[in-house]
Protein backbone atom coordinates (compact mmCIF):
# COMPACT_ATOMS: atom_id res chain seq x y z
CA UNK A 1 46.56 87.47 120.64
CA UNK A 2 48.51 84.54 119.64
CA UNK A 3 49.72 83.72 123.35
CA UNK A 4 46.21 82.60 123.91
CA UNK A 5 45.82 80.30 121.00
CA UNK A 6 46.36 76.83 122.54
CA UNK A 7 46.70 75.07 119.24
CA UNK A 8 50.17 74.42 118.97
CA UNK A 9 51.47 74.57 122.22
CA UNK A 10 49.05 72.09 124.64
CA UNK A 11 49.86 69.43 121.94
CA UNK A 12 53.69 70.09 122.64
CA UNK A 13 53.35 70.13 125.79
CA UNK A 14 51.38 66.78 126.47
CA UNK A 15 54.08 64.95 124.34
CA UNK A 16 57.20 66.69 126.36
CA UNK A 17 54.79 65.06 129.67
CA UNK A 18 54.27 61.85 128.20
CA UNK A 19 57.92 61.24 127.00
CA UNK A 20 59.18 62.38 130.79
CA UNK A 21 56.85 60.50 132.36
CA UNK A 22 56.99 57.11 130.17
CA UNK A 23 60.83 57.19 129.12
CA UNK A 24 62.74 59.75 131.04
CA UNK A 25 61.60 59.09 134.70
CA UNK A 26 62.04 55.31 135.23
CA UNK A 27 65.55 55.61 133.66
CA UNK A 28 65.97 58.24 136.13
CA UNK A 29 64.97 55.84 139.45
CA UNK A 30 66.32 52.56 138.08
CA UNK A 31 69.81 54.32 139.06
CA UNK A 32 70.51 53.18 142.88
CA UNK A 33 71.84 55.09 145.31
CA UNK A 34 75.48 56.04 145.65
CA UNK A 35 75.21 56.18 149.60
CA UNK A 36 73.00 52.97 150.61
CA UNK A 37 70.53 54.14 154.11
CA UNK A 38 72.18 52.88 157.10
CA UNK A 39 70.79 50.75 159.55
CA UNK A 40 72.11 52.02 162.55
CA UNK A 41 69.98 53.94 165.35
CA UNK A 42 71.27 57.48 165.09
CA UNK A 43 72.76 59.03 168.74
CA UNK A 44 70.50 61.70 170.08
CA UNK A 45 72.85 64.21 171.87
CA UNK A 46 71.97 66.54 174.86
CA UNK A 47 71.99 70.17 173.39
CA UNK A 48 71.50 72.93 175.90
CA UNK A 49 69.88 76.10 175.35
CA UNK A 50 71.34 79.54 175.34
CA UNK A 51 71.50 81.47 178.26
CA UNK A 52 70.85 84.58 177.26
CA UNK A 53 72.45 87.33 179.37
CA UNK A 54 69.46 89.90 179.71
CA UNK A 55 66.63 87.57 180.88
């Protein structure tokens, strides 16, 4: 069965790894993000629960 001949295909895909994970990826995080984190304490509002009408 030629699926299960790993010849050509572990050797492809250890070079598609190695050029995502040496060239691709820190391209990818050396973008910043659009929407900076803010610093602000975020409001924590009162939510009530349902009140079901048959309990």
């Amino acid at each position: 069965m030629p699926q299960l001949n790993p010849n050509p295909w572990f050797l492809i895909m250890l070079v598609s790894w190695a050029v995502f994970s040496l060239i691709i990826q820190p391209k990818l995080l050396s973008f910043t993000t659009i929407n900076p984190f803010s610093t602000k304490l975020k409001m924590t509002t009162k939510t009530t629960s349902w009140t079901w009408p048959w309990t």
